[in-house]
PDB file of N, CA and C in Angstrom:
ATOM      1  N   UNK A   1     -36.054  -0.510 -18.784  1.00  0.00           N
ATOM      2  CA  UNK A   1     -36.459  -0.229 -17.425  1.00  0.00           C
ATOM      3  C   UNK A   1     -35.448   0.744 -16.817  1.00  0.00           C
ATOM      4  N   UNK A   2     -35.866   2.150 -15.992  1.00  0.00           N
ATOM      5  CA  UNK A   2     -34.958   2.940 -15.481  1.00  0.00           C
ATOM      6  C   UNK A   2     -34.566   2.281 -14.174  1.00  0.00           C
ATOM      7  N   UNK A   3     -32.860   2.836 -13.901  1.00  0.00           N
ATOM      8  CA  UNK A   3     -32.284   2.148 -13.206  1.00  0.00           C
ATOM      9  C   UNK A   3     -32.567   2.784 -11.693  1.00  0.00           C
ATOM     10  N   UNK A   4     -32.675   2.179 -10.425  1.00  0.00           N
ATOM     11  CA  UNK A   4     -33.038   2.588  -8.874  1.00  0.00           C
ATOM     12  C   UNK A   4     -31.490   3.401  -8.483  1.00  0.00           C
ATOM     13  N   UNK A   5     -31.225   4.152  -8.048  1.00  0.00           N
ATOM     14  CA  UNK A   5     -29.969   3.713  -7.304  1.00  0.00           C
ATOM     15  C   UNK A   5     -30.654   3.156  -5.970  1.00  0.00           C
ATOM     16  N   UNK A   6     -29.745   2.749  -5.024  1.00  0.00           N
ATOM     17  CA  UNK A   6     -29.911   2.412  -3.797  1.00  0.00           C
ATOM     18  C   UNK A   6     -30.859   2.972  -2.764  1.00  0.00           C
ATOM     19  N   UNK A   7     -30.882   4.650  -2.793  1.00  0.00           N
ATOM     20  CA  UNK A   7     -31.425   5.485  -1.956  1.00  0.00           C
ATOM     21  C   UNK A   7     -33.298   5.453  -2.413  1.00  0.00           C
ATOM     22  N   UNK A   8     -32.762   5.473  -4.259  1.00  0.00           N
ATOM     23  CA  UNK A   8     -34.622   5.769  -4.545  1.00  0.00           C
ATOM     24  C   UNK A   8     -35.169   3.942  -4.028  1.00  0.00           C
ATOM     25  N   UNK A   9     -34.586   2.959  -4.448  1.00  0.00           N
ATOM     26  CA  UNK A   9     -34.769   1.828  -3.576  1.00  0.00           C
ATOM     27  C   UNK A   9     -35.510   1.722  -2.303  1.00  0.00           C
ATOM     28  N   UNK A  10     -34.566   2.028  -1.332  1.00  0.00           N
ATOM     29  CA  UNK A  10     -34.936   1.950  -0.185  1.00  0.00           C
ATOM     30  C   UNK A  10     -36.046   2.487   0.540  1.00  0.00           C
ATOM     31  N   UNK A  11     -36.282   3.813  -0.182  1.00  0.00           N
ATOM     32  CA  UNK A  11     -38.055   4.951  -0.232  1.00  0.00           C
ATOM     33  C   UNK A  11     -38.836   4.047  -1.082  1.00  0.00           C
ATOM     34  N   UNK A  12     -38.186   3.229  -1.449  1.00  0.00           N
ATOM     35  CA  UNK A  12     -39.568   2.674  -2.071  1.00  0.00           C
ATOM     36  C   UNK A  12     -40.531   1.199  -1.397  1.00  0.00           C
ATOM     37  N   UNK A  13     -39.207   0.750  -0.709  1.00  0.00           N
ATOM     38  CA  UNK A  13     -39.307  -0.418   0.169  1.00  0.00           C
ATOM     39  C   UNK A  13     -39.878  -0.264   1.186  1.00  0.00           C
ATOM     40  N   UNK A  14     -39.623   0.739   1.883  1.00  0.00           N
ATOM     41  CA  UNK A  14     -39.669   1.367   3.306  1.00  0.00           C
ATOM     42  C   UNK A  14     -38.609   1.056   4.218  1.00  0.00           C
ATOM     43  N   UNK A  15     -38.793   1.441   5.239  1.00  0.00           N
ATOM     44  CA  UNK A  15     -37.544   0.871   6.613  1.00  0.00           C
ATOM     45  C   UNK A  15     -38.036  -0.650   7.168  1.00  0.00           C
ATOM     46  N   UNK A  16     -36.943  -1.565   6.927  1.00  0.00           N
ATOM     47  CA  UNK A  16     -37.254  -2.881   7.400  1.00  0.00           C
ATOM     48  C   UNK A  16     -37.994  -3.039   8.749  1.00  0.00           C
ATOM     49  N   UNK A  17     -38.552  -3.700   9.169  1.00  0.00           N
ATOM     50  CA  UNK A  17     -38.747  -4.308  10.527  1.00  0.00           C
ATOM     51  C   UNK A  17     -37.991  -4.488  11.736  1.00  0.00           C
ATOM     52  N   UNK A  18     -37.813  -4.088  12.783  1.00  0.00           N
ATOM     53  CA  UNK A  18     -36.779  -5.068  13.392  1.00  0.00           C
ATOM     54  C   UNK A  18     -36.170  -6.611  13.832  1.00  0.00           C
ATOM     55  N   UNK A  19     -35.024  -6.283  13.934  1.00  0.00           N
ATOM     56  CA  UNK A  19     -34.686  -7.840  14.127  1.00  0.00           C
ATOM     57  C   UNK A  19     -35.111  -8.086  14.907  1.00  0.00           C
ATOM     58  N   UNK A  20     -34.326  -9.585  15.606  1.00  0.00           N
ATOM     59  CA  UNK A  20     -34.619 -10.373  17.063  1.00  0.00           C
ATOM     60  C   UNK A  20     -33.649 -10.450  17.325  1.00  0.00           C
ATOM     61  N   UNK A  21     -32.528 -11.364  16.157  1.00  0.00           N
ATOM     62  CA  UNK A  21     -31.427 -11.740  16.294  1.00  0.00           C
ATOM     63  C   UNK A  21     -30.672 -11.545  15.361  1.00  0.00           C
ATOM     64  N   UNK A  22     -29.586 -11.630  15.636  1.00  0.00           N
ATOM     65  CA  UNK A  22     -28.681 -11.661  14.175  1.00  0.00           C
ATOM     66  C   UNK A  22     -27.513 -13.014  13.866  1.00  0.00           C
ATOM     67  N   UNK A  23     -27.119 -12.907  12.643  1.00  0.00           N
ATOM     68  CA  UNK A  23     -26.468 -14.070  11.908  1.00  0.00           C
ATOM     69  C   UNK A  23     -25.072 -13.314  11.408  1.00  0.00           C
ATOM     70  N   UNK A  24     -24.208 -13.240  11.683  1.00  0.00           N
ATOM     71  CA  UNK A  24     -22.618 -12.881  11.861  1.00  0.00           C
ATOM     72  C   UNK A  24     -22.032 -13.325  10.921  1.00  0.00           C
ATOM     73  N   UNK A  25     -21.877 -13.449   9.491  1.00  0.00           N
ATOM     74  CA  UNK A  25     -21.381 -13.939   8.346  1.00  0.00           C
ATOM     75  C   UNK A  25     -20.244 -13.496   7.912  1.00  0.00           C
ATOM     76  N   UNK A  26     -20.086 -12.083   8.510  1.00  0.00           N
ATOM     77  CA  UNK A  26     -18.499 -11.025   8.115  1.00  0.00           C
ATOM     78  C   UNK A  26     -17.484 -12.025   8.389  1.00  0.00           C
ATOM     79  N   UNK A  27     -16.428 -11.857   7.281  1.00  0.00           N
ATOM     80  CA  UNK A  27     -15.370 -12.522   7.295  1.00  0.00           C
ATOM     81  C   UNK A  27     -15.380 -14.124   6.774  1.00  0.00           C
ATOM     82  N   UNK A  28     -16.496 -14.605   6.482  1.00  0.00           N
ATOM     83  CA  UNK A  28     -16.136 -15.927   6.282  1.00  0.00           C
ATOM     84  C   UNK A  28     -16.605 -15.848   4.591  1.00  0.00           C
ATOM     85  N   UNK A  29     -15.974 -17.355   4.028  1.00  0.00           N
ATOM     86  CA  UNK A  29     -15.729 -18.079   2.599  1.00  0.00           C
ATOM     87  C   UNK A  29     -17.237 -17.645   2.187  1.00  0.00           C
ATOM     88  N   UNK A  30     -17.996 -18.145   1.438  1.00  0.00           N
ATOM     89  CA  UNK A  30     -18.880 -18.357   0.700  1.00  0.00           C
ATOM     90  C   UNK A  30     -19.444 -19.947   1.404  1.00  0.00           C
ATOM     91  N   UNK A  31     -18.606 -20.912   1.373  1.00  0.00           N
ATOM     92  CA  UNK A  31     -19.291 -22.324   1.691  1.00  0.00           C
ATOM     93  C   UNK A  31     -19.224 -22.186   3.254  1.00  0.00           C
ATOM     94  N   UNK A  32     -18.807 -21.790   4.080  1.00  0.00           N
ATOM     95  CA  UNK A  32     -18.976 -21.532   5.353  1.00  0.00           C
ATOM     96  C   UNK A  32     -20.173 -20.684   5.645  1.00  0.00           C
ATOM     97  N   UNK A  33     -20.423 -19.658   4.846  1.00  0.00           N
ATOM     98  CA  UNK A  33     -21.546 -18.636   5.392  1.00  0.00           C
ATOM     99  C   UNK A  33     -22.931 -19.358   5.237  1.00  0.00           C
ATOM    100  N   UNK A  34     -22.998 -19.917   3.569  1.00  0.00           N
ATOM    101  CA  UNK A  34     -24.259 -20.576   2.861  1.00  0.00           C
ATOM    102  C   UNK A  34     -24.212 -22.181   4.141  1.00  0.00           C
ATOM    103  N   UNK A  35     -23.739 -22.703   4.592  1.00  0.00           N
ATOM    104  CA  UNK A  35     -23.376 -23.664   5.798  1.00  0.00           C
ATOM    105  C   UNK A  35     -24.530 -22.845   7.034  1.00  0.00           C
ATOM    106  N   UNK A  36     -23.882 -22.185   7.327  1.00  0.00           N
ATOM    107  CA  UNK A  36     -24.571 -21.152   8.672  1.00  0.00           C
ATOM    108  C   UNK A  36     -26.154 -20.502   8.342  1.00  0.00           C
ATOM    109  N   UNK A  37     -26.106 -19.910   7.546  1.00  0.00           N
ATOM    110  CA  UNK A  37     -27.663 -19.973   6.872  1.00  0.00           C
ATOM    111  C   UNK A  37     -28.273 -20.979   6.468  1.00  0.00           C
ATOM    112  N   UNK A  38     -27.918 -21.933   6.002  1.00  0.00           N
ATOM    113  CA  UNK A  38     -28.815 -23.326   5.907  1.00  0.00           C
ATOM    114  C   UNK A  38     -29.137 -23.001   7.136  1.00  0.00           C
ATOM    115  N   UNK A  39     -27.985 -23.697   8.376  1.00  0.00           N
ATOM    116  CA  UNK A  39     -28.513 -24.050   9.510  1.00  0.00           C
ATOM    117  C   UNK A  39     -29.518 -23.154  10.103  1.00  0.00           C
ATOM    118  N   UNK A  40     -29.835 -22.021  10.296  1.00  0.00           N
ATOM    119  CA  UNK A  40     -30.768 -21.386  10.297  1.00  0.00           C
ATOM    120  C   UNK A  40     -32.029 -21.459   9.827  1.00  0.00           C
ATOM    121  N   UNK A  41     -32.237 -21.408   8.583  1.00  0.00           N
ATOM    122  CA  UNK A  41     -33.344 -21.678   8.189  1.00  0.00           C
ATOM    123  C   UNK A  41     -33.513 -23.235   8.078  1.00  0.00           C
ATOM    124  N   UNK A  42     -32.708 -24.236   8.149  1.00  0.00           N
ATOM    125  CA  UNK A  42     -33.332 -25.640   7.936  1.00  0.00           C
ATOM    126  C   UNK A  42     -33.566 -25.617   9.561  1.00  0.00           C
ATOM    127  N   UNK A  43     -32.770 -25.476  10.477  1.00  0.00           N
ATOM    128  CA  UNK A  43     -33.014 -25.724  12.423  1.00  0.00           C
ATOM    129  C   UNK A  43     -33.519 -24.588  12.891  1.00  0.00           C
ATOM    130  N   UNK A  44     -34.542 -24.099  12.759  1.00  0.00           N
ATOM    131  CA  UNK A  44     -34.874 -22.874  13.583  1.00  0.00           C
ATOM    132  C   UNK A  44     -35.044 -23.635  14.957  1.00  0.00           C
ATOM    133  N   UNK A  45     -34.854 -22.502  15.977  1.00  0.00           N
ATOM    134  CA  UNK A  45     -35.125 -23.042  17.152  1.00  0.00           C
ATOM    135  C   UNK A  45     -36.439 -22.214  17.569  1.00  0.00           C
ATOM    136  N   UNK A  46     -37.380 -22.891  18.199  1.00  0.00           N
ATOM    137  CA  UNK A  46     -38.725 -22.546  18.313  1.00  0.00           C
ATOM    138  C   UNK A  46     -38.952 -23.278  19.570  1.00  0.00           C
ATOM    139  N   UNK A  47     -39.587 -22.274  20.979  1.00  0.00           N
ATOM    140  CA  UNK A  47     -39.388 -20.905  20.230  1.00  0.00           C
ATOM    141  C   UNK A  47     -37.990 -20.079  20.290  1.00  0.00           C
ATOM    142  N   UNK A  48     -38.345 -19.195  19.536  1.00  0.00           N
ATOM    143  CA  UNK A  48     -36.983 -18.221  19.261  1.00  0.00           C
ATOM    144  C   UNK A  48     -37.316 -17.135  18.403  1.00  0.00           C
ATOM    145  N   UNK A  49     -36.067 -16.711  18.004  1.00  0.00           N
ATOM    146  CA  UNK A  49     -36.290 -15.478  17.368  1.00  0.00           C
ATOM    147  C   UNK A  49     -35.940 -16.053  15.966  1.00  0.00           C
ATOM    148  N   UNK A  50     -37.311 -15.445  15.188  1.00  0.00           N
ATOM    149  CA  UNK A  50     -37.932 -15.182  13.949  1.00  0.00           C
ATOM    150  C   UNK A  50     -37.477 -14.133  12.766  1.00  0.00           C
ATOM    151  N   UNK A  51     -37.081 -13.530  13.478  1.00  0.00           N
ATOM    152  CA  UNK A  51     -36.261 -11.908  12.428  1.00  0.00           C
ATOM    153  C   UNK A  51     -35.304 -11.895  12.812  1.00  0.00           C
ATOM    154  N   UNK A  52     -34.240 -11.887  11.695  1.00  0.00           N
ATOM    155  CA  UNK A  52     -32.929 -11.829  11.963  1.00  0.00           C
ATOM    156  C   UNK A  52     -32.004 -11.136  11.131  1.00  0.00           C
ATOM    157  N   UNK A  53     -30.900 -10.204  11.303  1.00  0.00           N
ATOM    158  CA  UNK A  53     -30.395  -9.458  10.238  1.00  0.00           C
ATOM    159  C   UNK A  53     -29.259 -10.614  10.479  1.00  0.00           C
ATOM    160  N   UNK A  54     -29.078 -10.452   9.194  1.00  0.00           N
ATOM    161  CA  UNK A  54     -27.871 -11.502   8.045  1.00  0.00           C
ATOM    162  C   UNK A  54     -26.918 -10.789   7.949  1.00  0.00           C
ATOM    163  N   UNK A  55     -25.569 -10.699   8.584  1.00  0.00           N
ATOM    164  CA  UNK A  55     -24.593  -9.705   8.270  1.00  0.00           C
ATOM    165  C   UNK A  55     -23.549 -10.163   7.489  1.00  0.00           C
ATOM    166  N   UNK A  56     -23.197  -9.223   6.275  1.00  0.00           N
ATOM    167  CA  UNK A  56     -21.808  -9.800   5.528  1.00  0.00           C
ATOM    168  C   UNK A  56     -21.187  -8.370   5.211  1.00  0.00           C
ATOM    169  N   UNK A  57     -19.712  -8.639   5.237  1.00  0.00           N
ATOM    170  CA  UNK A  57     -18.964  -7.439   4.589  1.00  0.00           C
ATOM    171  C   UNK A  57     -19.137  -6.833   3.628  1.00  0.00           C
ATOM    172  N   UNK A  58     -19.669  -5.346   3.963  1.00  0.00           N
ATOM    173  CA  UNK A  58     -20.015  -4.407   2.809  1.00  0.00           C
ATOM    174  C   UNK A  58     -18.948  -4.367   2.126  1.00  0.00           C
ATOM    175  N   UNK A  59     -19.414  -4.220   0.711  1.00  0.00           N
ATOM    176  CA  UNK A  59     -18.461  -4.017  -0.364  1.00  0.00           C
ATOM    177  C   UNK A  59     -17.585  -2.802  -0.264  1.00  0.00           C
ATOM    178  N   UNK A  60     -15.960  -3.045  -0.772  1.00  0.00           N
ATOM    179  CA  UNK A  60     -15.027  -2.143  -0.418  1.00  0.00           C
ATOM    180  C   UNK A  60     -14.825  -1.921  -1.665  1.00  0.00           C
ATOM    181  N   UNK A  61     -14.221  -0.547  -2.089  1.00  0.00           N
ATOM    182  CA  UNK A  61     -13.932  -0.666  -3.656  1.00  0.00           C
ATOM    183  C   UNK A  61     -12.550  -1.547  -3.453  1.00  0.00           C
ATOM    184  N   UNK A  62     -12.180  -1.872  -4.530  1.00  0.00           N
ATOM    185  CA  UNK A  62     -11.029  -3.011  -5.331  1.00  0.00           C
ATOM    186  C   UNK A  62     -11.207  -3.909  -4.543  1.00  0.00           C
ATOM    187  N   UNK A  63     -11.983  -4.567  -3.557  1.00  0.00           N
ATOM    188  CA  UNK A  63     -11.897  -5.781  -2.453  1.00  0.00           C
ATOM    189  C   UNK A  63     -12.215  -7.154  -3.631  1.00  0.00           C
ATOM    190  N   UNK A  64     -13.085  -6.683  -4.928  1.00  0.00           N
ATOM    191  CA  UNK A  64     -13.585  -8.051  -5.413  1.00  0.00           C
ATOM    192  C   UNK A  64     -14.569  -8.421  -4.710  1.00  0.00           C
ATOM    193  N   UNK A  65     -15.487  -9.593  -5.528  1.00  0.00           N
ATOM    194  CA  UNK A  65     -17.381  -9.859  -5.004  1.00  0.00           C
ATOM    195  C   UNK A  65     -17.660 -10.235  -3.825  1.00  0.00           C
ATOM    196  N   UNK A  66     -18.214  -9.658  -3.016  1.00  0.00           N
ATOM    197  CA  UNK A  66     -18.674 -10.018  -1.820  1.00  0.00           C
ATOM    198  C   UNK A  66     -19.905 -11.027  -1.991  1.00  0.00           C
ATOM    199  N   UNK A  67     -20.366 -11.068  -0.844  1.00  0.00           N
ATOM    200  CA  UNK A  67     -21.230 -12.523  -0.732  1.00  0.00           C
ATOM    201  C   UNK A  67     -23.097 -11.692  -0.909  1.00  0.00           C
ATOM    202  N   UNK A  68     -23.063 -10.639  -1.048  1.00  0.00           N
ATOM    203  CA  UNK A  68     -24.104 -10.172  -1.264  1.00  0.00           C
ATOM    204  C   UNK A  68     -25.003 -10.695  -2.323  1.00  0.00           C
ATOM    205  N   UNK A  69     -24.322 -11.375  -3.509  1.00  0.00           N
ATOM    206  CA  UNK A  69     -25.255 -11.755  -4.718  1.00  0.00           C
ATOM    207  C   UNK A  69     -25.712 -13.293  -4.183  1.00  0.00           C
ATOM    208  N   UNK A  70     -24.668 -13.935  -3.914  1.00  0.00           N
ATOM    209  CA  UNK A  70     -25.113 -15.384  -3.655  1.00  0.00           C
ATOM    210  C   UNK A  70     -25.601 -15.577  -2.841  1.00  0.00           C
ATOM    211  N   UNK A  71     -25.430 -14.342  -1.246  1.00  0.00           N
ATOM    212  CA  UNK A  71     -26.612 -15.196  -0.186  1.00  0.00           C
ATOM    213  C   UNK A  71     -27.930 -14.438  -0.803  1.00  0.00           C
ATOM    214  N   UNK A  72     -27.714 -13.281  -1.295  1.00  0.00           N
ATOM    215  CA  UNK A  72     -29.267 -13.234  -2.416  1.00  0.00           C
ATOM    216  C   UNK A  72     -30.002 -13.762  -3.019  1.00  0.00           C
ATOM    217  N   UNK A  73     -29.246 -14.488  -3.799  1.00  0.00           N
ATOM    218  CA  UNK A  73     -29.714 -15.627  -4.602  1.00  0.00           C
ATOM    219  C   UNK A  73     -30.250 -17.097  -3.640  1.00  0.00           C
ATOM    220  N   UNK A  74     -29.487 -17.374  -2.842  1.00  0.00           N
ATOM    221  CA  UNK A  74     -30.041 -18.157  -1.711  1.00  0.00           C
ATOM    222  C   UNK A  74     -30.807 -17.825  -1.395  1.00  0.00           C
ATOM    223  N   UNK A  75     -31.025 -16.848  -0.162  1.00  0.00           N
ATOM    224  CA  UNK A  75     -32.480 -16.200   0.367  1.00  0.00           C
ATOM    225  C   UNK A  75     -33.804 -16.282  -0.840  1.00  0.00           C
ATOM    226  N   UNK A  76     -33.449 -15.675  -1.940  1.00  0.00           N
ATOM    227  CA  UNK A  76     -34.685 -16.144  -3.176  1.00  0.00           C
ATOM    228  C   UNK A  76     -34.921 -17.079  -3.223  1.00  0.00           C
ATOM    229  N   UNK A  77     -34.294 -18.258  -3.266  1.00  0.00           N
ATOM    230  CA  UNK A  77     -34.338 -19.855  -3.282  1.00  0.00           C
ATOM    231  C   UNK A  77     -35.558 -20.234  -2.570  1.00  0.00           C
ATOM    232  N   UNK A  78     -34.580 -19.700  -1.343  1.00  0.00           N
ATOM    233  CA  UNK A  78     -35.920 -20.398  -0.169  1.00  0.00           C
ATOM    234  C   UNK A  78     -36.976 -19.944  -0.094  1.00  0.00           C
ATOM    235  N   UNK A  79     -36.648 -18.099  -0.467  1.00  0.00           N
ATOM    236  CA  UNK A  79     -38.528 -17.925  -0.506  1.00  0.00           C
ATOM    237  C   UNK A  79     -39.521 -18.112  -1.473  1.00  0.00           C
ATOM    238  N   UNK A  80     -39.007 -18.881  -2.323  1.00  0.00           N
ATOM    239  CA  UNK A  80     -39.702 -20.034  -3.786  1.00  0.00           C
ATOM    240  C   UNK A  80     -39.650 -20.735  -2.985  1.00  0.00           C
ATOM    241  N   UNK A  81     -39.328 -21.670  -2.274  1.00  0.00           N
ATOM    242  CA  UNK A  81     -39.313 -22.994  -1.613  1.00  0.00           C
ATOM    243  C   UNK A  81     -40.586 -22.896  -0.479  1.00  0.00           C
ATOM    244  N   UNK A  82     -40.473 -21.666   0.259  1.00  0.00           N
ATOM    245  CA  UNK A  82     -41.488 -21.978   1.237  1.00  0.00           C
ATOM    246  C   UNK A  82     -40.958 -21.538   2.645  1.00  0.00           C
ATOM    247  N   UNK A  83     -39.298 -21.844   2.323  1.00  0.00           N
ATOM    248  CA  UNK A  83     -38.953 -22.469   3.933  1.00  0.00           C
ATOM    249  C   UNK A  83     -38.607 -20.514   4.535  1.00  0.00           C
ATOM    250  N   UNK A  84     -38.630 -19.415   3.917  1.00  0.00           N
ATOM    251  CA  UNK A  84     -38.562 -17.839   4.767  1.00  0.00           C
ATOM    252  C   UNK A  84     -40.081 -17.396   4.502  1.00  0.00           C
ATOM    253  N   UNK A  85     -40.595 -16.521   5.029  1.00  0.00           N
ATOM    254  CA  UNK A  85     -41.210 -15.599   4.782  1.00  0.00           C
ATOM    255  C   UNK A  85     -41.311 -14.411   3.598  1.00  0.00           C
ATOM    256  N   UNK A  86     -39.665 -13.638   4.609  1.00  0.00           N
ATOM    257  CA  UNK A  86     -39.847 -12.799   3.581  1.00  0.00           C
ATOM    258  C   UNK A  86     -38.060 -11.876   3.616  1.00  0.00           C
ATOM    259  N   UNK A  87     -37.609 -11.858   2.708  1.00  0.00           N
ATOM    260  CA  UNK A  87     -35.996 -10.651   2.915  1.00  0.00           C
ATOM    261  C   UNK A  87     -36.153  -9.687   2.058  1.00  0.00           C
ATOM    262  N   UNK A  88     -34.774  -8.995   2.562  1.00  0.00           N
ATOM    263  CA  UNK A  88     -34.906  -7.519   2.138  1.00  0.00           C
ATOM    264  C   UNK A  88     -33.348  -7.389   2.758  1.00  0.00           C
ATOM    265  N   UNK A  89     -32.960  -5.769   1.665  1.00  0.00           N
ATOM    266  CA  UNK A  89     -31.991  -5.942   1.941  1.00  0.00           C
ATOM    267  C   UNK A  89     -31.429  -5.021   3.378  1.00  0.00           C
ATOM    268  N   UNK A  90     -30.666  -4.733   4.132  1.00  0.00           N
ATOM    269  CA  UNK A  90     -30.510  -4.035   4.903  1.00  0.00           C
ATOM    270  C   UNK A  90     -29.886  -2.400   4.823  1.00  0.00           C
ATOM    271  N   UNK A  91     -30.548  -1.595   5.294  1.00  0.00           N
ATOM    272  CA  UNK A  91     -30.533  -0.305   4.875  1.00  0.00           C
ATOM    273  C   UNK A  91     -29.101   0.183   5.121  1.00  0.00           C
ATOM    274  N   UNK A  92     -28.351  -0.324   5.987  1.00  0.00           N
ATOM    275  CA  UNK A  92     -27.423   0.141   6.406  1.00  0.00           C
ATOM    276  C   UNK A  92     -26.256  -0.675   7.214  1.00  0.00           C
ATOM    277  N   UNK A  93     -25.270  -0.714   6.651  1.00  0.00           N
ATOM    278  CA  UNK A  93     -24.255  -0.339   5.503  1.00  0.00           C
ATOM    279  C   UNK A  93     -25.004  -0.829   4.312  1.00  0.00           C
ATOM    280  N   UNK A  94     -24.543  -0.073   2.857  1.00  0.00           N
ATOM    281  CA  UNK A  94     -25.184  -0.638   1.982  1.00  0.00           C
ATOM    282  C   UNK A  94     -24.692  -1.505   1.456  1.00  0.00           C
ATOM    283  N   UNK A  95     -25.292  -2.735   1.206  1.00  0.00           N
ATOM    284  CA  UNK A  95     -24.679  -4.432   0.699  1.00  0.00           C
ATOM    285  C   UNK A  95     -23.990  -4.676   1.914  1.00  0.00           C
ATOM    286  N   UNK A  96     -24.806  -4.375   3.206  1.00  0.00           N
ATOM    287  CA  UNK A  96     -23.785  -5.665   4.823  1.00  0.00           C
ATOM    288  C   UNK A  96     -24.911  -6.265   4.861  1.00  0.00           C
ATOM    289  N   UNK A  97     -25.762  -6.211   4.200  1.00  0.00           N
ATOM    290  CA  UNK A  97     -26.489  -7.872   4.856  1.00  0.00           C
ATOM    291  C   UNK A  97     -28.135  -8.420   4.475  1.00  0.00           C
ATOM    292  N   UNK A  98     -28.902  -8.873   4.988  1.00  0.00           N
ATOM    293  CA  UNK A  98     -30.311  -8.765   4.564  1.00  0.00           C
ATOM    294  C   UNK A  98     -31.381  -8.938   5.839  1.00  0.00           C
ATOM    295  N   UNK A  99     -32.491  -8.273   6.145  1.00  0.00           N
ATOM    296  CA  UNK A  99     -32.886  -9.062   7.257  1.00  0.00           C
ATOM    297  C   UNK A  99     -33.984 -10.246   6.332  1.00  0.00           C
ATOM    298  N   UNK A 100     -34.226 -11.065   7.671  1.00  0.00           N
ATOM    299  CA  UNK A 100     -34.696 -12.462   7.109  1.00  0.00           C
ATOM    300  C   UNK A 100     -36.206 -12.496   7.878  1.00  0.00           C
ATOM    301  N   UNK A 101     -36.865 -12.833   7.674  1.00  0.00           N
ATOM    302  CA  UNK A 101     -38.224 -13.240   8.279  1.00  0.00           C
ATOM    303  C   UNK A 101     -38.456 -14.339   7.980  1.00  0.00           C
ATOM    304  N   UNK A 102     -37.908 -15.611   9.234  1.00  0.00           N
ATOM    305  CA  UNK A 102     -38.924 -16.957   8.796  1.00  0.00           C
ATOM    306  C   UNK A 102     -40.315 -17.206   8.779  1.00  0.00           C
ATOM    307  N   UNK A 103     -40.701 -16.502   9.107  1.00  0.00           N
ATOM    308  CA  UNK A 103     -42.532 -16.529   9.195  1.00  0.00           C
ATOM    309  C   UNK A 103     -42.583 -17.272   9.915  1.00  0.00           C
ATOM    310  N   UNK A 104     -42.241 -17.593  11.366  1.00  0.00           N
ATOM    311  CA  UNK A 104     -42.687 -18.998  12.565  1.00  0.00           C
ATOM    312  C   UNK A 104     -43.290 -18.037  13.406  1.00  0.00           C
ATOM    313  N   UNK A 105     -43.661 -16.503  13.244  1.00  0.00           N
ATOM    314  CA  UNK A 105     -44.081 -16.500  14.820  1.00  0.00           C
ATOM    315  C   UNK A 105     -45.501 -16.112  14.466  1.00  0.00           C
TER     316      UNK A 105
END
């Protein structure tokens, strides 16, 4: 399979949706962030806002793995589970974040 970079990606996705709200994840652990996103998607508050960009620290060179794969892998979780709609990643910075669609509205 030929490889995307980022840019042919994103033309292929289109430009996300807008948010409502956002989720502030920069700077924190891994078990603190996946903590704060549960709470989100397990407590939505309804009504409320439904679209939300997910923010985490874009990758720096030599910084080591950012949280981009695992709240990825999370966000997939749930949308096998039922409990989002729909994510994607956010166009800008590349790898700061994802927006989220719970599908409640």
């Amino acid at each position: 399979m030929p490889h995307l970079d980022p840019e042919q990606a994103l033309h292929l996705l289109g430009k996300a949706p807008d948010a409502e709200a956002e989720l502030d994840l920069r700077g924190l652990e891994l078990p603190e962030a996946l903590e704060k996103l549960q709470r989100l998607l397990v407590e939505p508050v309804a009504p409320g806002p439904t679209r939300f960009a997910v923010r985490i620290d874009p990758p720096v060179p030599g910084a080591g793995e950012t949280l981009f794969l695992p709240i990825g892998r999370y966000l997939l979780e749930a949308k096998r589970a039922g409990r989002i709609f729909a994510f994607s990643p956010l166009a800008e910075p590349a790898g700061g974040g994802f927006f989220v669609d719970l599908g409640l509205g």
